[in-house]
N, C-alpha and C. Protein backbone atom coordinates (compact mmCIF):
# COMPACT_ATOMS: atom_id res chain seq x y z
N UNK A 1 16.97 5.40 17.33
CA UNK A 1 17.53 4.09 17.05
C UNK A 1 17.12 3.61 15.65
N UNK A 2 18.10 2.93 15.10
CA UNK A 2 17.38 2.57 13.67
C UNK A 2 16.74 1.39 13.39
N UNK A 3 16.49 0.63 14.68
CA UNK A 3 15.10 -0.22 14.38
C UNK A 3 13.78 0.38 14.64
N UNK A 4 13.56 1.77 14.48
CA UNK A 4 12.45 2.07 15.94
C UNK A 4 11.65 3.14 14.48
N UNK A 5 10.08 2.38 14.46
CA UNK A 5 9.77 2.91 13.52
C UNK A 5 8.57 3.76 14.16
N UNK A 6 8.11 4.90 13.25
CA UNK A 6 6.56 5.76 13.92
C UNK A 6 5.33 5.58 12.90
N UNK A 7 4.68 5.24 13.00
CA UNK A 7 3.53 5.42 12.31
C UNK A 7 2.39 6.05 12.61
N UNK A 8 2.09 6.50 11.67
CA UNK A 8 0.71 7.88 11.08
C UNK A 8 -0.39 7.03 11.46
N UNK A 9 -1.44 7.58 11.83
CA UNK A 9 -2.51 6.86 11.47
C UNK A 9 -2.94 5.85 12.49
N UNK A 10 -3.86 5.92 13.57
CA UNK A 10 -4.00 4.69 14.07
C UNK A 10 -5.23 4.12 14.03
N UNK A 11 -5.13 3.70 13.06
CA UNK A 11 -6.28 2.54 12.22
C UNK A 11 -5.85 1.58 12.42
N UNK A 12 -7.20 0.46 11.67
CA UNK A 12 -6.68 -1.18 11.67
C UNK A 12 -6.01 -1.05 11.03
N UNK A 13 -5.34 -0.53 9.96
CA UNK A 13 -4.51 -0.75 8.73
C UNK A 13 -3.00 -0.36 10.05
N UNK A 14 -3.52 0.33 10.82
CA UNK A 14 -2.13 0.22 11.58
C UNK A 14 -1.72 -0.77 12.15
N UNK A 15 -2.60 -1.23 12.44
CA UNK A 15 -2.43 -2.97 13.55
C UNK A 15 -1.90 -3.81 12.95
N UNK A 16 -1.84 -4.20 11.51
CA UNK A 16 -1.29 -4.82 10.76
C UNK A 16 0.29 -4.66 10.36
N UNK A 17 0.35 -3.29 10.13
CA UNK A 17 1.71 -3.07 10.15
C UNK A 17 2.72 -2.79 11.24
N UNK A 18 2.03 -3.27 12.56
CA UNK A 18 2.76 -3.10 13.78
C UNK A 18 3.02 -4.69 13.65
N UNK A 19 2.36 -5.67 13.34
CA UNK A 19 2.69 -6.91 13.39
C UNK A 19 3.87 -7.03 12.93
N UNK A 20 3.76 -6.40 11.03
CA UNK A 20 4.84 -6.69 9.96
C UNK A 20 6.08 -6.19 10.78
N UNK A 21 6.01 -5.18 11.19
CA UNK A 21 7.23 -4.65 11.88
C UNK A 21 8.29 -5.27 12.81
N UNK A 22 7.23 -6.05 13.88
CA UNK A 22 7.43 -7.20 14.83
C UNK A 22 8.26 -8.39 14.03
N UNK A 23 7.61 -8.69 13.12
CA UNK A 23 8.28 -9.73 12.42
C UNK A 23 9.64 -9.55 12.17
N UNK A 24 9.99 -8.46 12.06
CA UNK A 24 11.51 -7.95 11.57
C UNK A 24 12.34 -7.17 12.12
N UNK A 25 11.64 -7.64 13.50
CA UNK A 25 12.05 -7.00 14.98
C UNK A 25 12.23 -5.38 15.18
N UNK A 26 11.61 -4.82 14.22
CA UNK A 26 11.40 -3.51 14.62
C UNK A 26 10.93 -3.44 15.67
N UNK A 27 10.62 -2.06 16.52
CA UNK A 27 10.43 -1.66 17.47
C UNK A 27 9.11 -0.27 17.07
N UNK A 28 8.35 -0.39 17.54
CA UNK A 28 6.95 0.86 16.88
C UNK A 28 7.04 1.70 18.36
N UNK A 29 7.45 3.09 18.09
CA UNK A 29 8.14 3.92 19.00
C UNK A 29 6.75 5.15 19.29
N UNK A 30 5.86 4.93 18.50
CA UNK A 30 4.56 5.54 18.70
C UNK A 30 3.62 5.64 17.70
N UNK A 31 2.79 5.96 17.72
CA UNK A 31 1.70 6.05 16.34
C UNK A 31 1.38 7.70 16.70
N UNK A 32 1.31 8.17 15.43
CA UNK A 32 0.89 9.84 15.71
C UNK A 32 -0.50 9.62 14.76
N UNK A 33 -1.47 10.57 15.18
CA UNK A 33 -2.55 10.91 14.52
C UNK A 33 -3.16 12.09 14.67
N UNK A 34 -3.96 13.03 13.84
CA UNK A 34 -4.20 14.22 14.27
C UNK A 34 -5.38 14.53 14.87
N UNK A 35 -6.37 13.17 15.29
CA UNK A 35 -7.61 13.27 15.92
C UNK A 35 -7.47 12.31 16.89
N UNK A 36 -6.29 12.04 18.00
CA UNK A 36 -6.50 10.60 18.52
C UNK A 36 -7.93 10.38 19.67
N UNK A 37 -8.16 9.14 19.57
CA UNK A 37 -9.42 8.77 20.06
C UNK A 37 -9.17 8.05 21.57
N UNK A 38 -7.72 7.36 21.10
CA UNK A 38 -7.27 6.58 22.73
C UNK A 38 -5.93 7.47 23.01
N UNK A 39 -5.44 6.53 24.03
CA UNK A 39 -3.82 6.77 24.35
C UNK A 39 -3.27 5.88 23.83
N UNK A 40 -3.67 4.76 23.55
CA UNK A 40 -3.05 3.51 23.52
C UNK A 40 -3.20 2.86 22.23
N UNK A 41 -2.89 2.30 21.44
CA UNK A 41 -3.62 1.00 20.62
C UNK A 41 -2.24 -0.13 20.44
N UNK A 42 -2.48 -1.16 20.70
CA UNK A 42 -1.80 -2.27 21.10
C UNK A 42 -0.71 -1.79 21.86
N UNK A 43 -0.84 -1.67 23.05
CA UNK A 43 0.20 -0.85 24.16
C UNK A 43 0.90 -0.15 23.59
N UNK A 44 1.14 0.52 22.18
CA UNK A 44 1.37 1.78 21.99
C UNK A 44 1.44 2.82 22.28
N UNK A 45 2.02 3.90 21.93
CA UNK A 45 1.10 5.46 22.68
C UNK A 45 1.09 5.97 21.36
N UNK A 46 -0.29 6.31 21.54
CA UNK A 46 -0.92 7.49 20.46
C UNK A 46 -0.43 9.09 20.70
N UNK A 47 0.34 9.42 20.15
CA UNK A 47 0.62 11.16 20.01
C UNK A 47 -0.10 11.98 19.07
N UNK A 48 -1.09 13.22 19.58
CA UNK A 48 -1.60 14.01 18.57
C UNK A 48 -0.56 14.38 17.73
N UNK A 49 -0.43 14.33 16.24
CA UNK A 49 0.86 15.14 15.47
C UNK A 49 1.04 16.64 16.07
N UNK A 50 0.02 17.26 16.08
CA UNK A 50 1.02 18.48 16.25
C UNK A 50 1.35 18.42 17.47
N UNK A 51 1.60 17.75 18.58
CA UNK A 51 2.10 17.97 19.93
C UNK A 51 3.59 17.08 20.02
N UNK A 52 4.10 16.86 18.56
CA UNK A 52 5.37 16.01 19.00
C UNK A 52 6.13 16.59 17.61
N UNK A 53 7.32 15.57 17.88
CA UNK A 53 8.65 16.37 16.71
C UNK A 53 8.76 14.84 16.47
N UNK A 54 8.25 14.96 14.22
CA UNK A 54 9.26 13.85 13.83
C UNK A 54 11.01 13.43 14.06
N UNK A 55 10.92 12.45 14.46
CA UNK A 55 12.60 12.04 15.37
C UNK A 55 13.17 11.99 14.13
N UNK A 56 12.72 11.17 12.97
CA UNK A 56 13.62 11.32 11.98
C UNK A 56 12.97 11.07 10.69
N UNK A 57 13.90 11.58 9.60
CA UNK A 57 12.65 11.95 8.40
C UNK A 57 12.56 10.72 7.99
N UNK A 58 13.40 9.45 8.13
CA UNK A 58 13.81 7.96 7.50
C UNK A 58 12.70 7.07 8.62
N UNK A 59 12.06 7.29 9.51
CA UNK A 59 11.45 6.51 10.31
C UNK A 59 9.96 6.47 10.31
N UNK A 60 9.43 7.07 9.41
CA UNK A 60 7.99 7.05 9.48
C UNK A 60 7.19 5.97 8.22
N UNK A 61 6.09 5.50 8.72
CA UNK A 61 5.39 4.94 8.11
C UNK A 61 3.94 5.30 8.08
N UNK A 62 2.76 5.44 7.13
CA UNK A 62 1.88 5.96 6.50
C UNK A 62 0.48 5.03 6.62
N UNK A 63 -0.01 5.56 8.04
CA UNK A 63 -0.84 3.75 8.43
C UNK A 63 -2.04 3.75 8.08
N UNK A 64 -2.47 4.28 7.04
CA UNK A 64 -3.90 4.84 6.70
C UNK A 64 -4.01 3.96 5.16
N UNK A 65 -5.47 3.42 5.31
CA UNK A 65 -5.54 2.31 4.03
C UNK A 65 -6.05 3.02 2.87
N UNK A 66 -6.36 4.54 3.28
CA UNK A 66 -7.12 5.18 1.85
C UNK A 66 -6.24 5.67 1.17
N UNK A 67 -6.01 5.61 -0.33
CA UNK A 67 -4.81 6.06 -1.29
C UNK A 67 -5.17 7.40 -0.96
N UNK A 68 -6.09 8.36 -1.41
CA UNK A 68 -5.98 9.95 -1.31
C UNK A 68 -5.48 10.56 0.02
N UNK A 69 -6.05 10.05 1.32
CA UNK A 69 -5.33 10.57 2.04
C UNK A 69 -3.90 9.94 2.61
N UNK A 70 -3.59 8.85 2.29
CA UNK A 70 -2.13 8.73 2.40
C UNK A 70 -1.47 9.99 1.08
N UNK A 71 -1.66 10.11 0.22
CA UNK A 71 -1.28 10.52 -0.90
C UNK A 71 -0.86 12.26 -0.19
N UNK A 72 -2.21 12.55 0.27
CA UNK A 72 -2.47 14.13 1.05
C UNK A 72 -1.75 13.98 2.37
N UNK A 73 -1.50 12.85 2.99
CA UNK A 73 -0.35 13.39 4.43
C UNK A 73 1.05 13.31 3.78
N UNK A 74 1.24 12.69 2.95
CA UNK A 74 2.59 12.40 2.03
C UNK A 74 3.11 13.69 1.46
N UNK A 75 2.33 14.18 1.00
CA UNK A 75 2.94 15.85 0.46
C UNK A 75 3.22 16.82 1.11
N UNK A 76 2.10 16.46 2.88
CA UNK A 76 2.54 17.59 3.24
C UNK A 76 3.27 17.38 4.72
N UNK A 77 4.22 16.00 4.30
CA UNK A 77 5.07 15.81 5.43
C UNK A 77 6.43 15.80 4.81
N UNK A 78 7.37 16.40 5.46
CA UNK A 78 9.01 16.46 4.65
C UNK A 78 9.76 15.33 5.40
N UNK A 79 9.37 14.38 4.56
CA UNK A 79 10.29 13.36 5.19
C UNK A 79 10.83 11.80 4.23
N UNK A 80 11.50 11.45 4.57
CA UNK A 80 12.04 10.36 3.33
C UNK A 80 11.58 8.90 3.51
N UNK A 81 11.02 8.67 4.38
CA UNK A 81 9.55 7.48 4.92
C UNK A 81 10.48 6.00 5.05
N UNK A 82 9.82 5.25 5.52
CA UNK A 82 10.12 3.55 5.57
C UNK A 82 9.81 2.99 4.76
N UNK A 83 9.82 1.49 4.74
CA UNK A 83 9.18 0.75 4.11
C UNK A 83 8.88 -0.78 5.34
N UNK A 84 7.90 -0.84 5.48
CA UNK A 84 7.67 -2.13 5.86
C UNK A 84 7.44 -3.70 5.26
N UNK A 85 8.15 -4.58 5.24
CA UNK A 85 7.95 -5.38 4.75
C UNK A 85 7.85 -7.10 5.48
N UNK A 86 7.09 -7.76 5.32
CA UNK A 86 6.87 -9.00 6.48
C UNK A 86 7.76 -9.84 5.90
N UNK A 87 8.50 -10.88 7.08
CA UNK A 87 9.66 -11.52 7.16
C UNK A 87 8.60 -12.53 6.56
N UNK A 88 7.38 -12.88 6.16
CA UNK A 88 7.12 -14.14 5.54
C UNK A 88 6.80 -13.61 4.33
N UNK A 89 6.95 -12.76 3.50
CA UNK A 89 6.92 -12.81 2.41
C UNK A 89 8.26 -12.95 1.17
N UNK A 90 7.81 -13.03 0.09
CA UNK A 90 8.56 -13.23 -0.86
C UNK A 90 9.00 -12.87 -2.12
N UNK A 91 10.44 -11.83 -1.78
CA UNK A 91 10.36 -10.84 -2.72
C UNK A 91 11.61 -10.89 -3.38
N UNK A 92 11.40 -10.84 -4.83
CA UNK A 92 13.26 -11.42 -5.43
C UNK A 92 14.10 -10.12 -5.47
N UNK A 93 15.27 -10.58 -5.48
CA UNK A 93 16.03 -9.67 -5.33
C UNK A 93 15.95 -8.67 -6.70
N UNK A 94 15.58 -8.97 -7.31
CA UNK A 94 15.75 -7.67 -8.79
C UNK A 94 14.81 -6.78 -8.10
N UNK A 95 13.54 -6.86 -7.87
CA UNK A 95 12.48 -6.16 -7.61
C UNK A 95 12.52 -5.19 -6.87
N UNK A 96 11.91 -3.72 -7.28
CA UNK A 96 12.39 -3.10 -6.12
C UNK A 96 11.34 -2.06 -5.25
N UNK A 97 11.31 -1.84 -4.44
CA UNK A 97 10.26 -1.01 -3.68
C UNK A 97 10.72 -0.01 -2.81
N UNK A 98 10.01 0.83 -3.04
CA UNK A 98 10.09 2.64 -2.78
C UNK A 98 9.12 3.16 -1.46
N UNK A 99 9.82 3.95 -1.21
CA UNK A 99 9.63 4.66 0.21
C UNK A 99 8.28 4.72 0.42
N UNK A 100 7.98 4.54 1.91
CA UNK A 100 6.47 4.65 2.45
C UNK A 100 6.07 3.33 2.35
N UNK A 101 6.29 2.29 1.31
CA UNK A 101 5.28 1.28 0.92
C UNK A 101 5.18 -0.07 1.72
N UNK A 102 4.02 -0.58 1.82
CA UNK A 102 4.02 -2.45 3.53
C UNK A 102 3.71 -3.23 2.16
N UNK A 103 4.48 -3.97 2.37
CA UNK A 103 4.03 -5.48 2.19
C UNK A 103 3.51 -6.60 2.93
N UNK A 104 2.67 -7.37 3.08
CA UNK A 104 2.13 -7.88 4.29
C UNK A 104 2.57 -9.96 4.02
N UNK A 105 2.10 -10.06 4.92
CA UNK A 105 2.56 -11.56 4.69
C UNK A 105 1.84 -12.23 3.53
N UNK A 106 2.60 -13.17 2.99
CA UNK A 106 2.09 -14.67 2.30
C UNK A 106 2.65 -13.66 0.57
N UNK A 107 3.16 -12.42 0.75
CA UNK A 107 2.60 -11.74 -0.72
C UNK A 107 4.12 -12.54 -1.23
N UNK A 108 4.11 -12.24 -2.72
CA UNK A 108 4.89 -12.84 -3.37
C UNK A 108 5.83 -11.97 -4.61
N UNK A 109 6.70 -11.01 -4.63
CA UNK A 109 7.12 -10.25 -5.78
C UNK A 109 8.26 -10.99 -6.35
N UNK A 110 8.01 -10.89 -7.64
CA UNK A 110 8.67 -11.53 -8.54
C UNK A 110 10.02 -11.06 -9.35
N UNK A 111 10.31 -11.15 -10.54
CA UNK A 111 11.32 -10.85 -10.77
C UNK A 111 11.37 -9.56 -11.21
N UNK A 112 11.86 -8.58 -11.21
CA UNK A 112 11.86 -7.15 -11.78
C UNK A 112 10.51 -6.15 -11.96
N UNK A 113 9.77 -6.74 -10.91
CA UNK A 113 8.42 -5.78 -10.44
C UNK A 113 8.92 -4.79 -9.83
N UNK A 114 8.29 -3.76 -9.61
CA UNK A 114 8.68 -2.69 -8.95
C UNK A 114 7.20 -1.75 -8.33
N UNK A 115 7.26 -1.23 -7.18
CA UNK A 115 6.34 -1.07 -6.47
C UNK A 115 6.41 0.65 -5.98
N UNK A 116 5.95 1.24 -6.34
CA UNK A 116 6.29 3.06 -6.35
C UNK A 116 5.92 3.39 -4.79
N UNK A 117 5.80 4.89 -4.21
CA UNK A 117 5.82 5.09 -2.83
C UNK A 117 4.60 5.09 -2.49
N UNK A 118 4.43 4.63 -1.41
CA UNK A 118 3.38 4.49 -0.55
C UNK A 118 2.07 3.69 -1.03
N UNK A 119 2.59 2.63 -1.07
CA UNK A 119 1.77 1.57 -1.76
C UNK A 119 1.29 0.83 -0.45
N UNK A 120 0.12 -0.15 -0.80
CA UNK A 120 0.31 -1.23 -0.11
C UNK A 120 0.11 -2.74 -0.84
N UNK A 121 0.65 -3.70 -0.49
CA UNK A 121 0.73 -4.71 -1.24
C UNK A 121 -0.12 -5.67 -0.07
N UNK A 122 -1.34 -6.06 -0.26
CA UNK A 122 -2.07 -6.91 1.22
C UNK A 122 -1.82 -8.21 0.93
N UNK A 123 -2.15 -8.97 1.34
CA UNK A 123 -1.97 -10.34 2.33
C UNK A 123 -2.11 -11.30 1.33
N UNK A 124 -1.17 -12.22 0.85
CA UNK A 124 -1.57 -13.21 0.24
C UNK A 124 -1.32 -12.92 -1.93
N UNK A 125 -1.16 -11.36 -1.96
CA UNK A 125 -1.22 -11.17 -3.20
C UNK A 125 0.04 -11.44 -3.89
N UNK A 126 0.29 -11.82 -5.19
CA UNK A 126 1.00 -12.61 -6.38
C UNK A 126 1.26 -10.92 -7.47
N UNK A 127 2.58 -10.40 -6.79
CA UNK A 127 2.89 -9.75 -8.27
C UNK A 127 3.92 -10.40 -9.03
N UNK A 128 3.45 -10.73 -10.50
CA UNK A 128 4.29 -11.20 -10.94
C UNK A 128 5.86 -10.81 -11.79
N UNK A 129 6.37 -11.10 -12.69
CA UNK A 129 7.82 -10.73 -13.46
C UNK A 129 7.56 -9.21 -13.76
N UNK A 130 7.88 -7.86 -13.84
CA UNK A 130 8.22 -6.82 -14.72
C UNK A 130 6.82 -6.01 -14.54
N UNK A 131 5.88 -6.39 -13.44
CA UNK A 131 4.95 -5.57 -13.11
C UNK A 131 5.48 -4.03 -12.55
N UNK A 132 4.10 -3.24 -12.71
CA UNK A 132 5.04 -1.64 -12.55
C UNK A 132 3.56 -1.78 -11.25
N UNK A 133 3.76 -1.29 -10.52
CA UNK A 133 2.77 -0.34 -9.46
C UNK A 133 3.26 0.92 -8.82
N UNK A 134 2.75 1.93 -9.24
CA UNK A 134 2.69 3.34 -8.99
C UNK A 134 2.53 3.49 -7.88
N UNK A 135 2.73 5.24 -7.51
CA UNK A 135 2.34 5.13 -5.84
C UNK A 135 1.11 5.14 -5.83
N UNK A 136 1.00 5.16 -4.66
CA UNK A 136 -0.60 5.54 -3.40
C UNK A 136 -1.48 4.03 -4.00
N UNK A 137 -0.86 2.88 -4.39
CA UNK A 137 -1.45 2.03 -5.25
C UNK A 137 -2.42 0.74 -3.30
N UNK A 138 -3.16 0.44 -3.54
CA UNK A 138 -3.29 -0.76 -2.88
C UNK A 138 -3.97 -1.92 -3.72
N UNK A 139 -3.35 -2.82 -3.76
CA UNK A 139 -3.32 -4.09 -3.70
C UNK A 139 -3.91 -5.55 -3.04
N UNK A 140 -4.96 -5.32 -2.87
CA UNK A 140 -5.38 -6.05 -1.77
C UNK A 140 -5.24 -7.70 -1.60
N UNK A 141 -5.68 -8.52 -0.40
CA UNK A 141 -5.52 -9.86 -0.24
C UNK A 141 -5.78 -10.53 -1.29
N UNK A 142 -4.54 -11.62 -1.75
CA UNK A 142 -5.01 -12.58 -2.73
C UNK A 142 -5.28 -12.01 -4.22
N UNK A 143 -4.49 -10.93 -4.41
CA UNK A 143 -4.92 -10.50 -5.84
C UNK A 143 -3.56 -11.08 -6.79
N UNK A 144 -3.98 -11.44 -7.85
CA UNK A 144 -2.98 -11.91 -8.69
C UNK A 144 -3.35 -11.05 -9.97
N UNK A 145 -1.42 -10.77 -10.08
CA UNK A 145 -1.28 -10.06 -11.49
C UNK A 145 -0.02 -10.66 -12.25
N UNK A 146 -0.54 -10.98 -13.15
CA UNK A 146 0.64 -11.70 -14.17
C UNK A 146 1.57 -10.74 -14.60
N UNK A 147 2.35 -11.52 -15.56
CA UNK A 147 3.37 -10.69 -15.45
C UNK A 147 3.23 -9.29 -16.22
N UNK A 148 4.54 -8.23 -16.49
CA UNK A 148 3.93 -6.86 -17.16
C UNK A 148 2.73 -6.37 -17.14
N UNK A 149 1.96 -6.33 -15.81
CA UNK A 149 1.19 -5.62 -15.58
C UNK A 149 1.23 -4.20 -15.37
N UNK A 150 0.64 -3.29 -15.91
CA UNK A 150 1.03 -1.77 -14.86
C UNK A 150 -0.21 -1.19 -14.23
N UNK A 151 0.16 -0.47 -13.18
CA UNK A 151 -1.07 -0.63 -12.53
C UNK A 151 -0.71 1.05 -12.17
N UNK A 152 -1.88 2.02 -12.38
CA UNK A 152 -1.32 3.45 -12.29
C UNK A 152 -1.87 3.88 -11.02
N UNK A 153 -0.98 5.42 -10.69
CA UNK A 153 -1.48 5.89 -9.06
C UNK A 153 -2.63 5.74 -9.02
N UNK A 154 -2.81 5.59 -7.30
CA UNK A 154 -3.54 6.15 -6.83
C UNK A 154 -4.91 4.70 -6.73
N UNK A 155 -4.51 3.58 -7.68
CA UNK A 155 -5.55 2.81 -8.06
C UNK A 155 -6.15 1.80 -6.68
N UNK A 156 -6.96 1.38 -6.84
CA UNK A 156 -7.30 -0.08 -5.60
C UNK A 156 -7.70 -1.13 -6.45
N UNK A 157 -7.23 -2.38 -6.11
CA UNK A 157 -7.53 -3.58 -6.29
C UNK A 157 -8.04 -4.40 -6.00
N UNK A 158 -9.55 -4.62 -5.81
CA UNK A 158 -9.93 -5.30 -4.92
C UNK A 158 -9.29 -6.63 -4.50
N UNK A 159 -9.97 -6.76 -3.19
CA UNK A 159 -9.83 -8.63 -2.93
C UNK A 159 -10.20 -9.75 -4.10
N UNK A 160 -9.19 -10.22 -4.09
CA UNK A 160 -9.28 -11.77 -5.31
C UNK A 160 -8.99 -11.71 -6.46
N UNK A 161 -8.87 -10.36 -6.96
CA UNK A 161 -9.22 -9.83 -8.50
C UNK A 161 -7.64 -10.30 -9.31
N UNK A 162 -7.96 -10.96 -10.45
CA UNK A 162 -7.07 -11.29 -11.49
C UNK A 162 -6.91 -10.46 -12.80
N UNK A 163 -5.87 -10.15 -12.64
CA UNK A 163 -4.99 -9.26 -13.99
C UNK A 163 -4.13 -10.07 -14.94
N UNK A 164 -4.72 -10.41 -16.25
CA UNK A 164 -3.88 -11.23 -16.83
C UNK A 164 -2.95 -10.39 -17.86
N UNK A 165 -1.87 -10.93 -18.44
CA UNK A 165 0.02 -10.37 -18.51
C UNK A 165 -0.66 -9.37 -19.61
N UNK A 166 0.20 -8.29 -19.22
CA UNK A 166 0.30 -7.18 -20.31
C UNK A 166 -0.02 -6.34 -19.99
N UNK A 167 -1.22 -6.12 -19.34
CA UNK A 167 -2.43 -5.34 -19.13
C UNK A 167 -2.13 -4.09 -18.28
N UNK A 168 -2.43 -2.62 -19.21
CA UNK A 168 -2.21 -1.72 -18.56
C UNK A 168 -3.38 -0.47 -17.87
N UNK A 169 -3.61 -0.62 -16.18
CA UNK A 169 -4.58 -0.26 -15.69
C UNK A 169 -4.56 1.37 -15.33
N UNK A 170 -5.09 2.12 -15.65
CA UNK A 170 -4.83 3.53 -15.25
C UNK A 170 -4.91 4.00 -14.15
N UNK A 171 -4.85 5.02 -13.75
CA UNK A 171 -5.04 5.78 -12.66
C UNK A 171 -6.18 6.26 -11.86
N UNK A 172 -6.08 6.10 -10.38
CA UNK A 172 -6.98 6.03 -9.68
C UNK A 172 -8.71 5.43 -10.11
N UNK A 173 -8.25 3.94 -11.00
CA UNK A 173 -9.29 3.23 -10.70
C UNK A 173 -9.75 2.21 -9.67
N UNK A 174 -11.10 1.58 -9.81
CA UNK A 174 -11.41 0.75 -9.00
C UNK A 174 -11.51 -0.72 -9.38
N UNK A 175 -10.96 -1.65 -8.72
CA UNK A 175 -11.19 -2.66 -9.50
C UNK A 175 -11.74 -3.48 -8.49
N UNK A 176 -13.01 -4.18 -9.08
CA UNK A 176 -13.73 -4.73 -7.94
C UNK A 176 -13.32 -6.07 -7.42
N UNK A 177 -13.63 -6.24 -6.20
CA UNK A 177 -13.61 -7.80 -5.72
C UNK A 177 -13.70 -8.86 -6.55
N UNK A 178 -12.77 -9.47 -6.89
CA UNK A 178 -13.21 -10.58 -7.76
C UNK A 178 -13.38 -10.78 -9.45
N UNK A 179 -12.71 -9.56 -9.70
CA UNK A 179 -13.02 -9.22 -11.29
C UNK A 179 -11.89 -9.93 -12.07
N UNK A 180 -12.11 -10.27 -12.84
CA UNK A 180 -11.27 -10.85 -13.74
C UNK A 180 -10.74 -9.52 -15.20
N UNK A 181 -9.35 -9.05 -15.14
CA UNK A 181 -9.41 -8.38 -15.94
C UNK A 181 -8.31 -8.80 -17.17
N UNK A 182 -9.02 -8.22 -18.49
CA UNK A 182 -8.77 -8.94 -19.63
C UNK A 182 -8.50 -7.85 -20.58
N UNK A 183 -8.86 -6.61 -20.04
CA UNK A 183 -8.38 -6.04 -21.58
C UNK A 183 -8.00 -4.59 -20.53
N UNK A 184 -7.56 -4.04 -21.25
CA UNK A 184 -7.29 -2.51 -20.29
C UNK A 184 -7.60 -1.60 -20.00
N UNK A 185 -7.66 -0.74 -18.64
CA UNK A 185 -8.91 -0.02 -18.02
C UNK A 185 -8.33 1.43 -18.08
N UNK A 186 -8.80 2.23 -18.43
CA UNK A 186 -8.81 4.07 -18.48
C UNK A 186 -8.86 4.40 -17.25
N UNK A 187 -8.15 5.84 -17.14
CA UNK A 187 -8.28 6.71 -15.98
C UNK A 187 -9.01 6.68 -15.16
N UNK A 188 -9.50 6.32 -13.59
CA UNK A 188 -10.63 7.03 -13.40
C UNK A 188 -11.87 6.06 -13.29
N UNK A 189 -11.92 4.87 -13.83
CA UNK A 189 -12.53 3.93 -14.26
C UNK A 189 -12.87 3.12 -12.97
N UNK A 190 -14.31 2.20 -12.87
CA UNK A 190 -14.70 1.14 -12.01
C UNK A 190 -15.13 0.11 -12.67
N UNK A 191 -14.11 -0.71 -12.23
CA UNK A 191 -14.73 -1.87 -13.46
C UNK A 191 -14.70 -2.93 -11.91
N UNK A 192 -16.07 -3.93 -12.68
CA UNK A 192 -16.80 -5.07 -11.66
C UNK A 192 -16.65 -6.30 -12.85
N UNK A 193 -16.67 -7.17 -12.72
CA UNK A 193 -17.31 -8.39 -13.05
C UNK A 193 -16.09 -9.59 -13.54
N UNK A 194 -16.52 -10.61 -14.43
CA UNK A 194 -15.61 -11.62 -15.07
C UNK A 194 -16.54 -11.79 -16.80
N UNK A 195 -15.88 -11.30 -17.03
CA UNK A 195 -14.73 -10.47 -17.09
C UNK A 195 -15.13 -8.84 -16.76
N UNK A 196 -14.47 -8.45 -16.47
CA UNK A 196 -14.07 -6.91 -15.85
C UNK A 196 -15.35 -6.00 -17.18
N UNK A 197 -16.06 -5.31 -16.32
CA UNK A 197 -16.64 -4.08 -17.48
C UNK A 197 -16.69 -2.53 -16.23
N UNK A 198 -16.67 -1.81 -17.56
CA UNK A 198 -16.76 -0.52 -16.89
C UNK A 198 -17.86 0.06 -16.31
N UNK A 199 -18.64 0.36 -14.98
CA UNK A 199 -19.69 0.92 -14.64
C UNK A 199 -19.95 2.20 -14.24
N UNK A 200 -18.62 2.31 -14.52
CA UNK A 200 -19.04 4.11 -13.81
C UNK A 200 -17.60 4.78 -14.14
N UNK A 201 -17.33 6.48 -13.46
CA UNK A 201 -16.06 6.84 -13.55
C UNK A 201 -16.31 6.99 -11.84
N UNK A 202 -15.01 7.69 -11.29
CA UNK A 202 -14.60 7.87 -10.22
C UNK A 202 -14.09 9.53 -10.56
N UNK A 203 -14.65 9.91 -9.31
CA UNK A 203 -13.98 11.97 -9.59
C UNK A 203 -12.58 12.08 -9.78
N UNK A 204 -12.08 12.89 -10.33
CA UNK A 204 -10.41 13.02 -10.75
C UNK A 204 -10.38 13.88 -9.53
N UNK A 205 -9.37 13.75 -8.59
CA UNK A 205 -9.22 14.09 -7.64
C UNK A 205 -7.83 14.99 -7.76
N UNK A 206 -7.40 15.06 -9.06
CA UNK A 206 -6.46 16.18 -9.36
C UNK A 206 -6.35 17.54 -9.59
């Protein structure tokens, strides 16, 4: 049926996107995982992956909050993915978003942002005009990014953290809780503070 979505992964990060789903009257037709722990999670049924057949390559969603391994079930599943997005958020019509990726409530996309595959955009966050986000990107609650931001794979954002306009963030960095960032961050990079400094690298996982 084509309201009837499956999701990977049964984490909290899944519980959340069984809500978003609800909101938009989808229907969550099972959660697959390859270590399951229950049968159940929110009267669900948990299916080990290898004991079932994806129903369809357009119906799956990616319920795992870590960029590398969403990134690593993504390559080695053949399929053309969902997108979840919550009926309370707010997203303009120019903007556009790519396969695999949730948006969660209160978030806000703006005019000609664009959001690459298998992202997540969390709760409450502000992308603004002509922002780019790459895949495997998360975004977390309450993060604001002004406008023409780019934000490269693979990266995390912490909770609260502000990106002011222009600013181009590289790939698979970290950006901490609460950082205020002001000038632009390299590959690989963990930047903490207000304003934002660099403390470390992160392993290239390429």
């Amino acid at each position: 049926m084509e309201n009837v979505r499956y999701l990977y992964g049964a984490s909290g990060h899944c519980k959340v996107i069984i809500e978003i789903l609800k909101s938009t009257n989808h229907k969550v037709g099972g959660i697959l995982d390859d270590d399951p722990k229950d049968n159940f999670l929110m009267d669900i049924p948990v299916i080990e992956f290898s004991k079932t057949e994806i129903l369809s390559s357009d119906n799956i969603i990616i319920s795992i909050g870590n960029n590398e391994i969403r990134k690593k079930i993504a390559s080695n599943i053949n399929a053309d993915f969902a997108i979840a997005i919550h009926s309370k958020s707010i997203i303009s019509e120019s903007a556009k978003i790519d396969k695999g990726s949730v948006v969660m409530a209160g978030v806000v996309i703006n005019a000609f942002a664009t959001i690459g595959k298998h992202s997540i955009i969390n709760s409450g966050s502000i992308i603004e005009h002509d922002c780019e986000i790459a895949d495997y990107c998360h975004i977390s609650p309450n993060v604001s990014l002004a406008g023409n931001v780019t934000i490269g794979e693979g990266t995390h954002v912490g909770i609260g953290a502000c990106i002011i306009q222009g600013i181009k963030i590289g790939k698979w960095t970290t950006i901490g809780a609460g950082s205020v960032i002001i000038d632009d961050v390299p590959d690989f990079a963990v930047v903490v503070g207000n304003p934002g400094k660099i403390i470390k690298y992160n392993h290239k996982n390429e």
